[in-house]
Every structure is written in structure tokens, then in C-alpha cells.
Protein backbone atom coordinates (compact mmCIF):
# COMPACT_ATOMS: atom_id res chain seq x y z
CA UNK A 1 -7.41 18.67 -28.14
CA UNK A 2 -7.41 16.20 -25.95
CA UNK A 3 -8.64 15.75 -22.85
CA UNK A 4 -5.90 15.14 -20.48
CA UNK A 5 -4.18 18.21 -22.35
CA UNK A 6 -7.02 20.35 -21.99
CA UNK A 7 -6.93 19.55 -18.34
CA UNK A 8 -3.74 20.15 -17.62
CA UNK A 9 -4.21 23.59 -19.54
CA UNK A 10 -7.31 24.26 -17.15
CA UNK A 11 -4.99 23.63 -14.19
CA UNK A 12 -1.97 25.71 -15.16
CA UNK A 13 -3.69 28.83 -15.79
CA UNK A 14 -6.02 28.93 -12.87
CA UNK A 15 -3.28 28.45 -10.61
CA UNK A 16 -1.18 31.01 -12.56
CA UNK A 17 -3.66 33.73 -12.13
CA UNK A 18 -4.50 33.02 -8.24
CA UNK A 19 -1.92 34.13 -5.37
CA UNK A 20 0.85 31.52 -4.36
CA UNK A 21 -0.63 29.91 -1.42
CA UNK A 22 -4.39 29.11 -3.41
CA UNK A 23 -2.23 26.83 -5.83
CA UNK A 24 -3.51 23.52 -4.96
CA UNK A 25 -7.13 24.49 -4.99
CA UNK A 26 -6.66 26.32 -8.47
CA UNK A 27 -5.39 23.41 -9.71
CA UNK A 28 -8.08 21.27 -9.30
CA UNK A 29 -10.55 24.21 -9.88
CA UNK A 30 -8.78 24.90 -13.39
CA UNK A 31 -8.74 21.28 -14.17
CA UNK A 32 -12.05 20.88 -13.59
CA UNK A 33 -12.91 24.16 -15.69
CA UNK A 34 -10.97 22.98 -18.38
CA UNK A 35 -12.63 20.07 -18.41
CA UNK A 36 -15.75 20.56 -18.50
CA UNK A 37 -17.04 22.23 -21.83
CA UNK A 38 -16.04 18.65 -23.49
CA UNK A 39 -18.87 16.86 -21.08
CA UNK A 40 -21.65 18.36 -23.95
CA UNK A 41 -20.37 14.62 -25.46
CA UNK A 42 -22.93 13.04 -22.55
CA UNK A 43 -25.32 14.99 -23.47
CA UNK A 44 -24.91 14.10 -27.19
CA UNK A 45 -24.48 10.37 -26.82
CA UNK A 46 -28.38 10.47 -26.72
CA UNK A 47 -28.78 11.59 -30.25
CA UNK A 48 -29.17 9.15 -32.46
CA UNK A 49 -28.05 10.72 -35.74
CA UNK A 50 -23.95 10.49 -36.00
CA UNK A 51 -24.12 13.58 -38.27
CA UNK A 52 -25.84 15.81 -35.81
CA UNK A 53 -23.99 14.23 -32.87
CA UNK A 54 -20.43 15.43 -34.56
CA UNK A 55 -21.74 19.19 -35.55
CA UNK A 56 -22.83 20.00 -32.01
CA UNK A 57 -19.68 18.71 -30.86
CA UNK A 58 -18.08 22.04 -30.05
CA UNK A 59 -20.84 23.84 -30.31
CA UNK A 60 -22.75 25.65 -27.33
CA UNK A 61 -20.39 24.21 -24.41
CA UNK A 62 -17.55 25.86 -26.32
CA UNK A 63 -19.13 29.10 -26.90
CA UNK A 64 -16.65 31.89 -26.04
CA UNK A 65 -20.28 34.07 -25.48
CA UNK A 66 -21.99 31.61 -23.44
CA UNK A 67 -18.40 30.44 -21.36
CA UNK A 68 -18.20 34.27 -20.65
CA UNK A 69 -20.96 34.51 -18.95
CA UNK A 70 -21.29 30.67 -17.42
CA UNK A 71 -17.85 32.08 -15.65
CA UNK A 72 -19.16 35.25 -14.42
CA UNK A 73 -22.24 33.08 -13.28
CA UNK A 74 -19.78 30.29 -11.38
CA UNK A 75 -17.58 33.17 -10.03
CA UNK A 76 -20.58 34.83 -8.20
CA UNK A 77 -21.78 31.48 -6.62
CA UNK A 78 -18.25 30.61 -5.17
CA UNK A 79 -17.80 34.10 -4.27
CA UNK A 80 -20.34 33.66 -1.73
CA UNK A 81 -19.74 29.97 -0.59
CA UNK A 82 -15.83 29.03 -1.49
CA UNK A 83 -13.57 30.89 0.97
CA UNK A 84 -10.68 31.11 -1.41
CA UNK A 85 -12.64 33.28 -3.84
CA UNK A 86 -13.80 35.24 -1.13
CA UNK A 87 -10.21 36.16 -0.47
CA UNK A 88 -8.79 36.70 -3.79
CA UNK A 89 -12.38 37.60 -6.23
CA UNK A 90 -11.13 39.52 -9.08
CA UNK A 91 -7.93 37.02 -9.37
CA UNK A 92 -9.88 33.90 -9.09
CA UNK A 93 -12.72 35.46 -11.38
CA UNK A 94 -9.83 35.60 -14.16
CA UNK A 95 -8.84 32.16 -12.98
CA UNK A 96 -11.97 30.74 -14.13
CA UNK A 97 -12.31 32.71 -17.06
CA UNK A 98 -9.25 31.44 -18.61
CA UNK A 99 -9.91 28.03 -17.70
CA UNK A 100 -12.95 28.00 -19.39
CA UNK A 101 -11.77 30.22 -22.21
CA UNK A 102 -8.84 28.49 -23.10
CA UNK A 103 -10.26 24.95 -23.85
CA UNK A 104 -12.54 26.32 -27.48
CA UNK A 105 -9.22 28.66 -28.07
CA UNK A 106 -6.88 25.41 -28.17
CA UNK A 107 -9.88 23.34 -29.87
CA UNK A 108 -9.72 25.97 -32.95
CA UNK A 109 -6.22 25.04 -33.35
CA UNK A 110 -7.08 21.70 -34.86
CA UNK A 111 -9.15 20.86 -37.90
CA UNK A 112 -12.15 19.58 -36.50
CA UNK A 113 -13.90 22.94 -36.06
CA UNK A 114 -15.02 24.59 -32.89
CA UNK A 115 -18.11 26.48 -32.79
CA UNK A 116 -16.56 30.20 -30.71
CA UNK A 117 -19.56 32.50 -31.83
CA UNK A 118 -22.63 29.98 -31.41
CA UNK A 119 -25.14 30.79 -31.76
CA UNK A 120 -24.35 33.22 -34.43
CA UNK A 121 -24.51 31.21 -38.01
CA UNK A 122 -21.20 31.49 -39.09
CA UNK A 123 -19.07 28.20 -39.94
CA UNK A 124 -16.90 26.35 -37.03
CA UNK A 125 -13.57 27.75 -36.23
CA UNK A 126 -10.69 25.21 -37.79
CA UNK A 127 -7.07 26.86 -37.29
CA UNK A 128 -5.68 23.40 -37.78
CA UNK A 129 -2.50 24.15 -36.99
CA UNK A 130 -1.77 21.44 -34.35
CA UNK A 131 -2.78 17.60 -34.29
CA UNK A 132 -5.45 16.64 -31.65
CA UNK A 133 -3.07 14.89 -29.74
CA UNK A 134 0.29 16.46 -29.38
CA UNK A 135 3.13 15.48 -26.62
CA UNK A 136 5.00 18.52 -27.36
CA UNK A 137 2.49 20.67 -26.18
CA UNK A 138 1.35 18.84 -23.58
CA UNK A 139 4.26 17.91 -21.90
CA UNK A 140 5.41 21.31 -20.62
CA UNK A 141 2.09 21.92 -18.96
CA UNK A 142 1.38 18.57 -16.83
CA UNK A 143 5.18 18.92 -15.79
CA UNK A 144 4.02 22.42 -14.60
CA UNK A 145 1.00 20.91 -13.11
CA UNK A 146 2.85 18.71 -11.21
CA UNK A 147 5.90 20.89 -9.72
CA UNK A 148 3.09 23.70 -8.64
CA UNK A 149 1.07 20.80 -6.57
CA UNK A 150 4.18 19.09 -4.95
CA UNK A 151 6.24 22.60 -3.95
CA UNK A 152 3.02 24.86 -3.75
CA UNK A 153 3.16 28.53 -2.22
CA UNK A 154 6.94 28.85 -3.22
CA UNK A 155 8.46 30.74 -5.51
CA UNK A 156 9.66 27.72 -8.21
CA UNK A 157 5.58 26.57 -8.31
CA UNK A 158 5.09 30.09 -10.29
CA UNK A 159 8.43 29.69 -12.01
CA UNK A 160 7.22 26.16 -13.27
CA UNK A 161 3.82 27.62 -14.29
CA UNK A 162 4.96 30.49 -15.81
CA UNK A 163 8.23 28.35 -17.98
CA UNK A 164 4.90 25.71 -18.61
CA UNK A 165 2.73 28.26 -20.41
CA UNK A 166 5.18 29.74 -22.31
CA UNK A 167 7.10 27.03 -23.47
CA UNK A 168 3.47 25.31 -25.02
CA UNK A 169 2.66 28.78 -25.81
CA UNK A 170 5.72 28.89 -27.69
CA UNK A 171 5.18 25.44 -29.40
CA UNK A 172 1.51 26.67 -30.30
CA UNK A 173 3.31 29.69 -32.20
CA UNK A 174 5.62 27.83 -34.20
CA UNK A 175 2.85 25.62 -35.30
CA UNK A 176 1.45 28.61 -37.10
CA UNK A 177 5.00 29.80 -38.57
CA UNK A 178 4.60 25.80 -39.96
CA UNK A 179 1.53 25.81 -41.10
CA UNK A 180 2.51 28.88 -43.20
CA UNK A 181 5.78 27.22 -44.53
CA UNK A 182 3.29 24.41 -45.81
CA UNK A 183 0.56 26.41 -47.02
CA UNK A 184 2.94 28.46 -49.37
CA UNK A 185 4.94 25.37 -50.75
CA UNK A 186 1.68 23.57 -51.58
CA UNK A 187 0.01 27.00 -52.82
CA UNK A 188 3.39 27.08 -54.94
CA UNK A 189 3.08 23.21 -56.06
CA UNK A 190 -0.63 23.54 -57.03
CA UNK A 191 -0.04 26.40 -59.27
CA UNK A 192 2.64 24.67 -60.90
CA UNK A 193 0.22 21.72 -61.77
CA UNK A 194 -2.74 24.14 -62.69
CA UNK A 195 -5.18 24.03 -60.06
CA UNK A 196 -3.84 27.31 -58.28
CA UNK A 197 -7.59 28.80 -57.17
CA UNK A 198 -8.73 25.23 -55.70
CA UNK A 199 -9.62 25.48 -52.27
CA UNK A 200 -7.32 23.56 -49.94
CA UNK A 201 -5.93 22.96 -46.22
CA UNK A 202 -3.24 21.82 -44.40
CA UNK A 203 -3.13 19.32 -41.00
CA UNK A 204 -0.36 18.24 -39.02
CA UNK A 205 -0.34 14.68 -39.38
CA UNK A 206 -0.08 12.46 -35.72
CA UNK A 207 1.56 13.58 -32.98
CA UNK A 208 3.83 16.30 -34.58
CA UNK A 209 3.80 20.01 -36.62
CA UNK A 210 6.96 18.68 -39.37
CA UNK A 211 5.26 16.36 -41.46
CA UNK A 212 1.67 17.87 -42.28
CA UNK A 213 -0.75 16.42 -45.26
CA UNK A 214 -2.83 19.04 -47.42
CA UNK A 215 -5.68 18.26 -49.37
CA UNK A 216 -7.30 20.73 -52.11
CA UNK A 217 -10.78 20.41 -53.70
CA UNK A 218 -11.76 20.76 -57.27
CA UNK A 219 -14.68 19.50 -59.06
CA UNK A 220 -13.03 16.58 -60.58
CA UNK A 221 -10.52 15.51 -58.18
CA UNK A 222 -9.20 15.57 -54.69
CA UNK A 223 -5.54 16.52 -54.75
CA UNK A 224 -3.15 15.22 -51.57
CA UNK A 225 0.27 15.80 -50.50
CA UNK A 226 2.68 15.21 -47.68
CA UNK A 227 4.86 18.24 -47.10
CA UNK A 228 7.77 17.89 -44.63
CA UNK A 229 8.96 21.23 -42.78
CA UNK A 230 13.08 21.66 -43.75
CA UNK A 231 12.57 19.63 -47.30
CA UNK A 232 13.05 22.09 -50.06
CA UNK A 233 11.59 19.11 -52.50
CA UNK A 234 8.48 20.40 -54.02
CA UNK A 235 5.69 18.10 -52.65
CA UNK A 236 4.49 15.49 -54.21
CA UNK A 237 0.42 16.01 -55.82
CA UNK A 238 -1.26 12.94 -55.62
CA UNK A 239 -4.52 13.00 -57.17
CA UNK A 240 -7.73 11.08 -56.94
CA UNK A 241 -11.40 11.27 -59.00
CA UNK A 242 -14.55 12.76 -57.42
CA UNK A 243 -16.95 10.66 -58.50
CA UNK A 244 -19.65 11.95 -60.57
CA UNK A 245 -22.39 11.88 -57.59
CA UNK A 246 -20.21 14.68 -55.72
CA UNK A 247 -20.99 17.29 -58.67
CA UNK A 248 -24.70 16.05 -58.65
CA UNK A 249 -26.11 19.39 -57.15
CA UNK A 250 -29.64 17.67 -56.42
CA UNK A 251 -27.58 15.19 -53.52
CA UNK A 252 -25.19 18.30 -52.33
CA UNK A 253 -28.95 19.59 -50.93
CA UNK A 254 -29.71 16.88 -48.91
CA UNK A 255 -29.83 18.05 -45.09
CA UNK A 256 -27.33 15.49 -43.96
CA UNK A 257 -24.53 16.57 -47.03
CA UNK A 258 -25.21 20.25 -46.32
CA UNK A 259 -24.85 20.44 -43.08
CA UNK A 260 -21.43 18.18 -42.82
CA UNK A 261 -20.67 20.37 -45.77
CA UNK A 262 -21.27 23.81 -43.34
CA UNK A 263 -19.39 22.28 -40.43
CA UNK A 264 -16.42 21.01 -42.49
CA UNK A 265 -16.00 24.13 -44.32
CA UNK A 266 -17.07 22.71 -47.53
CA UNK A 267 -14.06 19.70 -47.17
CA UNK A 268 -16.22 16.91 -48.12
CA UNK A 269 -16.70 14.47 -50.66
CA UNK A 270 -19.30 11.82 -51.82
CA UNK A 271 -18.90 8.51 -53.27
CA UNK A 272 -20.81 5.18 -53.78
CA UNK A 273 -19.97 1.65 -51.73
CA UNK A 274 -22.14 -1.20 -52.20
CA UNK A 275 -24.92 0.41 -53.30
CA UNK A 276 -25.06 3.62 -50.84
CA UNK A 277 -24.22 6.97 -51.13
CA UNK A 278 -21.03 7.76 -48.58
CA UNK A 279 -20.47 11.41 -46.96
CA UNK A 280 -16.91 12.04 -46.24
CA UNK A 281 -14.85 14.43 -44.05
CA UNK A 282 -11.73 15.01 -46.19
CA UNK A 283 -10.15 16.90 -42.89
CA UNK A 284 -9.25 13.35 -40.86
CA UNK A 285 -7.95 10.68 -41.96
CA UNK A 286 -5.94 10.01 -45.70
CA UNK A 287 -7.37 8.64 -48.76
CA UNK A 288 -8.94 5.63 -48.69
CA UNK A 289 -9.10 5.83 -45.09
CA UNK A 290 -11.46 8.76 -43.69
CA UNK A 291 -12.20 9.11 -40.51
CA UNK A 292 -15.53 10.19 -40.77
CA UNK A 293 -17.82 8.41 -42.96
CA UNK A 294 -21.28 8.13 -43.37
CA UNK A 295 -23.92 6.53 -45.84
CA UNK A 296 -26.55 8.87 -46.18
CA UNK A 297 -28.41 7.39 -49.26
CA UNK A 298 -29.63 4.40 -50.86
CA UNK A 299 -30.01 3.62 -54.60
CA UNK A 300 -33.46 3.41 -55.61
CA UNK A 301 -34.97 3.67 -58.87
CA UNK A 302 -34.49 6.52 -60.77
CA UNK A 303 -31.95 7.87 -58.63
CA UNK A 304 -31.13 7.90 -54.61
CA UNK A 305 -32.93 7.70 -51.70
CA UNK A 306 -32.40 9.45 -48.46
CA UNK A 307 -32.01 7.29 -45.37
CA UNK A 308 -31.34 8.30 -41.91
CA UNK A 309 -27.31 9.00 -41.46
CA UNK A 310 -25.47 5.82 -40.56
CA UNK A 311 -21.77 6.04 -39.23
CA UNK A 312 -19.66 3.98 -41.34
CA UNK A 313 -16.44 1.59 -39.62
CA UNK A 314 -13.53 3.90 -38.63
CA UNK A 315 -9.62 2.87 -39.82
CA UNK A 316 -8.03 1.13 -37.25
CA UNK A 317 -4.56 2.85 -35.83
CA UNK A 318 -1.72 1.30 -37.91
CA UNK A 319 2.15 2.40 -37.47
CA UNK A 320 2.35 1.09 -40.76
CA UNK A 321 0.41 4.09 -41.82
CA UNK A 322 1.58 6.86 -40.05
CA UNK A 323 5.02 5.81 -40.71
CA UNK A 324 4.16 6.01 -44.14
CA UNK A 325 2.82 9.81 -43.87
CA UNK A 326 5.81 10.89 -42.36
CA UNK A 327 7.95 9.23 -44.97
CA UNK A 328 5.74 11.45 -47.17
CA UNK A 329 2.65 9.38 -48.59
């Protein structure tokens, strides 16, 4: 998510799980905390390769192992030099843990991926059952945020808290109920045209959970629809050739292709432009228009040559577009 939501997050349950009168100093501490597993992007701003830089994105800082114990480790340093975790420990020690916990737990619910078991080699976590930026969600918890700072140590500061988290809990929970509404009706489309076994996922489209695109994979084609939540209509299949390169097992090897391939749960797609071999995530963006794009091979006699990973221009924002999606493609 976001990081202004994942702040306000951070905030809300730090101060929820700390006595009345420690709300203002929760709140910054959970803010912080929430914060902070997203600052691995300073780190990776120093790697040169865009393909590297996005798969350790989410990766160790958003560990639930290694947040575990980099909580226990911060709780037993303020402990001994913060006098509000002197007074309240075990309350302030699950303070931090949720704070810290929470941020790769909301990351998993969009289809990016979020690394929770690093370092164990399994493939990123991608719920993808809200989009990265969602007011909805957000909303309830910086109003929260807000109310708990201004009328702190009363009564209606863990009233606004509590209402905050549950209300954007609730929101969270209905964006799985959607996301199963979609899944079946596209499931049910797909096996109507054929193609029931290809593999496929679903993603809210911007700034909502009613009008969600899903994509499925086959050899020969990549398959998109728009499916609104409410509409009855079966969805739409639009369809689109692979190119012959994406079945060319000899390219799927190269280091760059597999490991986009690992992180993006085998969602991506290859395809030539102006003489170069382009690596797509299918998960972001709409055909044409990926997000993530990256030439990753040159043509050279006889076949293709490897060259270091290049990010390719990203799609501008256009209203155009996303008014488009939610009119249904």
C-alpha cells in the first residue's frame, strides 16, 4: 500500500494497544513503525539492475521472521531508555509488534507480491485483493489518527481508534468476498470459451474493489476482462497473441525472465520492440500499457543476446483510461 496509508495504519494500532494517556507518543511511535520497513527502497536505489531492484522490494524489511524479532530487539532498547515503555512493557511491546507486522500483512493484499517468509524460497505473497492506493481504506484510519491526537487520554480517542480499525478492517474483508465474486464469474466465463485450466488472477483496478480486471495465461494468448461487482453480464474475454519468443524455452531461462517470472508468480510475458526482447509484468497495468517493462535482450545473429536489464518508459496516468476500465475495457 501506500505510504501515507501504511502510516496511518502504524499509528492507529500502536496507540490502540497502549493505555489512554500514552496516545500521542504511540502515535508517532506506530507511524514511524509502520513506516519504516518501506525505507529498504534507499537502500535499493543503489542497485543498478531495475529487475533486482523490484524483487527485493518487499523482501527482507518485510519479513514477518525478521520484523518479529527487529520488534522484540527495539522493544528491549526502549524498555530501558523510553519512559513510556518502562511503564506499560508488555502493552507497548504489542504496540510495536503490530506496527511493524501490519505493514507486509496489508502489502500481501495487493498484487505486487510481498516477500512474508524471506528468506525461505518460496514465491512472494500476492492476495491482490485491494488496489495500492485505496481511499476507502484509508480514510477511516487517518480520521482515527487524527481524533486520538486532538482529544487524547479520553474515552472517544479509543472509540475513534477502535470504529477506525474496524471499519478498514471491514472494507479489507469485503475486498476478499469481491475478489471471490470475480474469480468465480471469470472462472465461469473462461470455461465457457475453453480455456477453463489456464492460470489466471484478478486486481482491483484504481482506487476501488467494484470494477476489477483479470488476466489468464495460456501458451498462445493472454486473455483480459473487466468484471464489475453487481453486473450479472458475463464478462467480456478479450484476447491477445503471445508472441512466439514467450514459448521459446531457451529465453524463459535467462536469469533476468526467471526471476521476474518467480516474483510475479509466473504472470509474465515476452515480446519484441524495435529489435529487443521486452519482459513484462502482466499484474500492473492493461494491455498495451504495462507497468513494468523491461528489455532484457538484443537480437543478434542466430538468435538473442542477453544485455543487462533496462527499465522501459512507464504509461503516464490518463482518466481517459481508467474511466475506460471502469466502463469495462
Amino acid at each position: 500500500m501506500d505510504s501515507f496509508t501504511q502510516l496511518v495504519l502504524g499509528a492507529c494500532v500502536a496507540a490502540a494497544a497502549v493505555p489512554a494517556r500514552q496516545h500521542r507518543p504511540a502515535l508517532l511511535a506506530g507511524a514511524v513503525l509502520g513506516t519504516l520497513p518501506d525505507l529498504d527502497v534507499l537502500v535499493l536505489s543503489l542497485v543498478e539492475d531495475p529487475i533486482l531492484r523490484m524483487t527485493w522490494h518487499r523482501g527482507p524489511s518485510h519479513s514477518l521472521p525478521v520484523l518479529s524479532v527487529f520488534a522484540v530487539l527495539a522493544w528491549s532498547l526502549l524498555r530501558r531508555r523510553w519512559a513510556p515503555v518502562r511503564e506499560s512493557p508488555w502493552r507497548w511491546l504489542a504496540a510495536m509488534a503490530l506496527a511493524l507486522l501490519t505493514h507486509p500483512l496489508l502489502d500481501a493484499h495487493t498484487v505486487f507480491g510481498t516477500q512474508l517468509w524471506w528468506p525461505l524460497p518460496v514465491a512472494p505473497t500476492m492476495w491482490s485483493t485491494i488496489f495500492i492506493i485505496d481511499p476507502l481504506y484509508t480514510i477511516p484510519l487517518a480520521t482515527a489518527a487524527l481524533v486520538a491526537w486532538w482529544v487524547r487520554g479520553r474515552r472517544s480517542a479509543q472509540w475513534a481508534l477502535g470504529l477506525g480499525l474496524a471499519l478498514s478492517s471491514a472494507y479489507l474483508g469485503w475486498s476478499w468476498s469481491a475478489k471471490s465474486m470475480v474469480e468465480r464469474r471469470f472462472a465461469q466465463a473462461l470455461a465457457a470459451d475453453g480455456v477453463a485450466d489456464a492460470a489466471r488472477f484478478s486486481v482491483p483496478t484504481t482506487f476501488n474493489t467494484w470494477v476489477w480486471r483479470a488476466v489468464a495465461l495460456t501458451p498462445e494468448e493472454v486473455i483480459e476482462a473487466y468484471v464489475w461487482i453487481g453486473d450479472d453480464a458475463a464478462p467480456r474475454l478479450q484476447r491477445y497473441p503471445r508472441a512466439a519468443t514467450a514459448r521459446d524455452p531457451a529465453l524463459r531461462t535467462l536469469p533476468a525472465v526467471a526471476r521476474l517470472e518467480h516474483f510475479a508468480s509466473g504472470f509474465v510475458d515476452l515480446r519484441v520492440e524495435d529489435g529487443e526482447l521486452v519482459l513484462l509484468d502482466l499484474r500492473m497495468g492493461a494491455h498495451p500499457d504495462y507497468f513494468f517493462r523491461f528489455a532484457v535482450a538484443e537480437a543478434a545473429p542466430g538468435g538473442w543476446r542477453e544485455i543487462p536489464p533496462r527499465a522501459l518508459p512507464r504509461p503516464g496516468f490518463s482518466w481517459n483510461r481508467l474511466l475506460d476500465q471502469w466502463r469495462g475495457g
